[in-house]
N, C-alpha and C. Protein backbone atom coordinates (compact mmCIF):
# COMPACT_ATOMS: atom_id res chain seq x y z
N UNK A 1 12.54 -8.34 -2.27
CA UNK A 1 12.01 -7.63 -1.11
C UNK A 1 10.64 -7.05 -1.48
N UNK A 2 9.51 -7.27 -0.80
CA UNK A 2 8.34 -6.95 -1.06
C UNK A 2 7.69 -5.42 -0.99
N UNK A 3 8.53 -4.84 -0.13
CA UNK A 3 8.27 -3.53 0.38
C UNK A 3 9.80 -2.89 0.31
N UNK A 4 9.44 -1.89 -0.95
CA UNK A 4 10.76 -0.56 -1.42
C UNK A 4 10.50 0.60 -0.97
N UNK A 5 10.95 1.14 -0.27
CA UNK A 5 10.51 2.85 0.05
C UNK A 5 11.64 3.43 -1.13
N UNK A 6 10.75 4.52 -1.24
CA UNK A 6 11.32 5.64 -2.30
C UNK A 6 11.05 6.77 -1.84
N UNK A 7 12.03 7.65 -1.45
CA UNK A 7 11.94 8.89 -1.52
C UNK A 7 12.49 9.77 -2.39
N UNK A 8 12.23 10.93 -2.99
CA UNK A 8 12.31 11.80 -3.70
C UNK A 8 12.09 13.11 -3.73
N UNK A 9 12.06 13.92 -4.51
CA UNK A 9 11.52 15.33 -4.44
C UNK A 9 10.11 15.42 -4.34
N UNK A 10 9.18 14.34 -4.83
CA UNK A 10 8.18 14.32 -4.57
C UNK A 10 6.95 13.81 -3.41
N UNK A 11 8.55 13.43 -2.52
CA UNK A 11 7.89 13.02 -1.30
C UNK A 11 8.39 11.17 -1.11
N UNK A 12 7.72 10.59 -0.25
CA UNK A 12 7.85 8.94 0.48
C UNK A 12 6.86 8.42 -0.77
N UNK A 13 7.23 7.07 -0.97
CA UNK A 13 6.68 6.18 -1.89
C UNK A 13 7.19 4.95 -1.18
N UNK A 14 5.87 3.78 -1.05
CA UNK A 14 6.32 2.29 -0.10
C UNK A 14 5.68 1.72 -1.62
N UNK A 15 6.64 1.31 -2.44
CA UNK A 15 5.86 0.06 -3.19
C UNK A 15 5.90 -1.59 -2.94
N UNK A 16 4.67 -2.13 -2.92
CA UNK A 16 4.81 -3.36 -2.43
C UNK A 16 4.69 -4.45 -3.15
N UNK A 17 5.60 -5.17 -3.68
CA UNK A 17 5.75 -6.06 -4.60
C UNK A 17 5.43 -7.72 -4.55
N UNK A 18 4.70 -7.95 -5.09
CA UNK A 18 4.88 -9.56 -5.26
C UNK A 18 3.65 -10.00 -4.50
N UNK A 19 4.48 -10.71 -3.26
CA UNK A 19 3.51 -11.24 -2.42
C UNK A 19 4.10 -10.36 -0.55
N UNK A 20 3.28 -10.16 -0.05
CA UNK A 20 3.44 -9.52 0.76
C UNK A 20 3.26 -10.28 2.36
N UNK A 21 4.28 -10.69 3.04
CA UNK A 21 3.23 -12.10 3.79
C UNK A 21 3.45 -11.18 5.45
N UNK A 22 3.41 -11.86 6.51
CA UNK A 22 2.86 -11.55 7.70
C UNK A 22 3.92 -10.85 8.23
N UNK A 23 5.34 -11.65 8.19
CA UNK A 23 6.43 -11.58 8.60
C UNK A 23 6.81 -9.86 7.90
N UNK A 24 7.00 -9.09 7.47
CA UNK A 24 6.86 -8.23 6.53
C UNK A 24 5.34 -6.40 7.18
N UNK A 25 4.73 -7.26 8.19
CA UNK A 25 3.86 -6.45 8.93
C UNK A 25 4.72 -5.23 9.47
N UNK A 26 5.86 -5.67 10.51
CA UNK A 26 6.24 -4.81 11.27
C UNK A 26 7.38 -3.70 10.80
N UNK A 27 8.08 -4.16 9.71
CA UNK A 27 8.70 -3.16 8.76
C UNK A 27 7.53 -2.30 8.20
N UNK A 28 6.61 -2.66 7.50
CA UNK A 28 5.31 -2.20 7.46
C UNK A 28 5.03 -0.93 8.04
N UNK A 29 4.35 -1.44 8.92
CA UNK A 29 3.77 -0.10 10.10
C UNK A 29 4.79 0.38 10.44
N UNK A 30 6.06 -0.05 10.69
CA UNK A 30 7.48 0.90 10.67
C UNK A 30 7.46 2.00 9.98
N UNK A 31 7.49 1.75 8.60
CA UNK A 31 7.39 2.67 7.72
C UNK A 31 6.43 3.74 7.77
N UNK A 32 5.10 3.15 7.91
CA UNK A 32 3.95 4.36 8.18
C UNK A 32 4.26 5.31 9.01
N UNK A 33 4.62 4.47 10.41
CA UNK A 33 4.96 5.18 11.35
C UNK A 33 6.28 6.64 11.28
N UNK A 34 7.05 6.28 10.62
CA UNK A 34 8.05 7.07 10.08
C UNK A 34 7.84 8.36 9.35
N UNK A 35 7.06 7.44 8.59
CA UNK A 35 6.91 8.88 7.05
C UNK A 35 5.69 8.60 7.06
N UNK A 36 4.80 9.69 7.94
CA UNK A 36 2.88 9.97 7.75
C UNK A 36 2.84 10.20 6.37
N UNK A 37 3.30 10.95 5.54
CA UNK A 37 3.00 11.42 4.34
C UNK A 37 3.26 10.58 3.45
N UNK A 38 3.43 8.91 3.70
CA UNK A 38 3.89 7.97 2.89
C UNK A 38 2.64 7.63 1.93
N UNK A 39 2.70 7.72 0.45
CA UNK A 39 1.78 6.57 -0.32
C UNK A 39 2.01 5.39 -0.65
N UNK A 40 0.89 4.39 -1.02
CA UNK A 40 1.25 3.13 -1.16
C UNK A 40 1.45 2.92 -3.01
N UNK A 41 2.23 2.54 -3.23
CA UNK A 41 2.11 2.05 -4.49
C UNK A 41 1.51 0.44 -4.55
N UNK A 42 0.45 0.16 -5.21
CA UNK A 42 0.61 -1.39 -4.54
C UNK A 42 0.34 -2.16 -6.20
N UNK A 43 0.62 -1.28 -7.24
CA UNK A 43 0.46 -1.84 -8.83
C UNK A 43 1.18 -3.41 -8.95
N UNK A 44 1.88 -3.62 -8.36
CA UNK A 44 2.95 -4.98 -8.50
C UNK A 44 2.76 -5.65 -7.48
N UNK A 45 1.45 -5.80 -6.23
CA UNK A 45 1.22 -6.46 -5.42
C UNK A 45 0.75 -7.33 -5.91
N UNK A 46 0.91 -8.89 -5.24
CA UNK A 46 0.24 -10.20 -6.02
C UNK A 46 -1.19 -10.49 -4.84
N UNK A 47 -0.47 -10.51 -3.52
CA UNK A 47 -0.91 -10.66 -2.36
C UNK A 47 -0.56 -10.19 -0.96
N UNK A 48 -1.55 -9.85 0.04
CA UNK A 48 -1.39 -9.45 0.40
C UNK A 48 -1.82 -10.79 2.25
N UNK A 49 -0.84 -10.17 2.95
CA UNK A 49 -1.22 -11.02 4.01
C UNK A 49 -2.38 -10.41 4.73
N UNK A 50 -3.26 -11.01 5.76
CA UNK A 50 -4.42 -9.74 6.28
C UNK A 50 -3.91 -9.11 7.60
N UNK A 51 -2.97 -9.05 7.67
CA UNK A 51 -2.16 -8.50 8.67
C UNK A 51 -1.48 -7.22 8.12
N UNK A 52 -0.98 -7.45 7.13
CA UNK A 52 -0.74 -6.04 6.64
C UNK A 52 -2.05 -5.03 6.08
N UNK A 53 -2.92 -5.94 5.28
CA UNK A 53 -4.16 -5.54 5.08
C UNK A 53 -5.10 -4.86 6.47
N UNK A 54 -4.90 -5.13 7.64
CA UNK A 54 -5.39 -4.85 8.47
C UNK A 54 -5.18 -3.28 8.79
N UNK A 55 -3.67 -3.43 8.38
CA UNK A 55 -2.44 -2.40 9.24
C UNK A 55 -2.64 -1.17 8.04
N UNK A 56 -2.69 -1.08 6.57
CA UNK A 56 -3.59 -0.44 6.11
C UNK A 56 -5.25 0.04 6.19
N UNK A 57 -5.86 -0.84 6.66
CA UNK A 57 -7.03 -0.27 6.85
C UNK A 57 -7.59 0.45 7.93
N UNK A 58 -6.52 -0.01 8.83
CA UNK A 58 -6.54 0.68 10.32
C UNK A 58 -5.86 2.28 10.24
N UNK A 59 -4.54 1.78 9.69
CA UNK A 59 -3.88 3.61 9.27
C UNK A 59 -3.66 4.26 8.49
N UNK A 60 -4.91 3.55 7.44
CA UNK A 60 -4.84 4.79 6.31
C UNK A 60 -4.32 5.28 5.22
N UNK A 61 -3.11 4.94 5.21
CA UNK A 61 -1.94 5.58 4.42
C UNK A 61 -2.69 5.91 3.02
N UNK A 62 -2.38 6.85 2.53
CA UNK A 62 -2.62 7.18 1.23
C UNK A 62 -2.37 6.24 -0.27
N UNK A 63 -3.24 5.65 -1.08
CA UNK A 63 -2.82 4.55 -1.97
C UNK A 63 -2.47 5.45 -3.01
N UNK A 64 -1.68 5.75 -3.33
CA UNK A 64 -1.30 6.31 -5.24
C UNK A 64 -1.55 5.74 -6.45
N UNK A 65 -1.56 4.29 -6.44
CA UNK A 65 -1.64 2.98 -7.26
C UNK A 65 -2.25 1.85 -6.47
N UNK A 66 -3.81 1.26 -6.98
CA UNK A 66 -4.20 0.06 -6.34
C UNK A 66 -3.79 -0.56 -7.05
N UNK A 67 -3.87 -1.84 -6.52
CA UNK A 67 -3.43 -3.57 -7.17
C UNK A 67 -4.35 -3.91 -8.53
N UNK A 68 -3.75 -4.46 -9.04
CA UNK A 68 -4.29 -4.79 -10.46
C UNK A 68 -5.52 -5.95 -9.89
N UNK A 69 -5.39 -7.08 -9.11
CA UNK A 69 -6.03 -7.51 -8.56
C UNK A 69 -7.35 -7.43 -8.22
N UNK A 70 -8.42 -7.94 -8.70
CA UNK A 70 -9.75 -7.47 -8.28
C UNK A 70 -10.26 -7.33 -6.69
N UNK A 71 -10.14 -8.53 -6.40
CA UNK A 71 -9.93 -8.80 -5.19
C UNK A 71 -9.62 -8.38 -3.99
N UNK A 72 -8.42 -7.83 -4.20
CA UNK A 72 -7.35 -6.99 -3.43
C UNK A 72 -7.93 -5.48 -3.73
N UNK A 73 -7.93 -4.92 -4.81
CA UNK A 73 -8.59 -3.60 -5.28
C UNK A 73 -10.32 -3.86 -4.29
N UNK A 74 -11.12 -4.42 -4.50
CA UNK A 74 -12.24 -4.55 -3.45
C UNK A 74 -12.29 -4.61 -2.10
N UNK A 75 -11.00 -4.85 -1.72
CA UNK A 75 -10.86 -5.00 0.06
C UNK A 75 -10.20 -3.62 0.03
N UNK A 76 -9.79 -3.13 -0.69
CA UNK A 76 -8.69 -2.05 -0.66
C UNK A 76 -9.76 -0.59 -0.82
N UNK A 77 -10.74 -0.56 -1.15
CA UNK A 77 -11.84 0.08 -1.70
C UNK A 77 -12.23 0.53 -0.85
N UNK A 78 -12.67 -0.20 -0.08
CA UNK A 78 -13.45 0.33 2.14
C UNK A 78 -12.76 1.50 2.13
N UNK A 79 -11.49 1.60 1.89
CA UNK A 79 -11.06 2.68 2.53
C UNK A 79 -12.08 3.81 1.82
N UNK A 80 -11.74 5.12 2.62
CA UNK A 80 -12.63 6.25 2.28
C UNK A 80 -12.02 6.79 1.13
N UNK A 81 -13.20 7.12 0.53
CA UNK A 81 -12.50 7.98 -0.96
C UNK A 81 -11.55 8.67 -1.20
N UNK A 82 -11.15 9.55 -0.21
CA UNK A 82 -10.24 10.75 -0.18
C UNK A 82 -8.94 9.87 -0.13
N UNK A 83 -8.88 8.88 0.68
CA UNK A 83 -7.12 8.35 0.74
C UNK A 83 -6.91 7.60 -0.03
N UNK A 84 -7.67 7.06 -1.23
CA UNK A 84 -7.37 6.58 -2.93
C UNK A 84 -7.49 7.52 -3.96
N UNK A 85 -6.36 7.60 -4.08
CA UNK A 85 -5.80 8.69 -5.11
C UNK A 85 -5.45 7.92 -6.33
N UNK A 86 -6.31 7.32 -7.29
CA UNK A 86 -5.70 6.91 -8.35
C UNK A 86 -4.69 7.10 -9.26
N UNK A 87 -3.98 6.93 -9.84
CA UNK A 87 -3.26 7.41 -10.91
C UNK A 87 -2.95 6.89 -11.78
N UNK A 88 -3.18 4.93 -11.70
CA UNK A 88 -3.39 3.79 -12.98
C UNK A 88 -4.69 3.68 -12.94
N UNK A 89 -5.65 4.30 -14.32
CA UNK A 89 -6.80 3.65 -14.35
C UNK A 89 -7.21 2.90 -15.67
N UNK A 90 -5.59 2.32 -15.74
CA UNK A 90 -5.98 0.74 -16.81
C UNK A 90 -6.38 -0.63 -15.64
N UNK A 91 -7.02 -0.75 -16.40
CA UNK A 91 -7.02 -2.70 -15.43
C UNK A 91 -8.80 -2.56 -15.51
């Protein structure tokens, strides 16, 4: 499953694993929609569809962990400074 929510004492966590494809959008924005205060973990993302990519760049969600991915980390970047919150800065 590409997308794990985690909740905890420290709040919503969506990590998104592997490959992430289109079908997978509307659980997606489900989730955002649910838990505003959700971050993305996306360290174990391979790929991403641009539909979900969209659905992040449109709402924001807070990233905790970008993709190891250059690529993906560069499209992921647009977003505004404040809602990339690093916390892996190997790669």
């Amino acid at each position: 499953m590409p997308l794990d929510l985690i909740t905890d004492e420290n709040g919503s966590h969506l990590v998104l694993d592997g490959i992430v494809t289109a079908e997978d959008t509307d659980q997606f924005v489900a989730y955002l929609k649910e838990y505003p205060e959700l971050s993305l973990n996306l360290s174990a993302c391979e790929h991403l569809h641009t539909a979900v990519l969209q659905a992040i760049l449109i709402l924001r969600p807070r990233i905790s962990t970008m993709p190891a991915d250059p690529f993906w980390k560069r499209c992921l970047s647009n977003q505004d400074k404040e809602n990339v919150h690093e916390e892996n800065t190997a790669g």
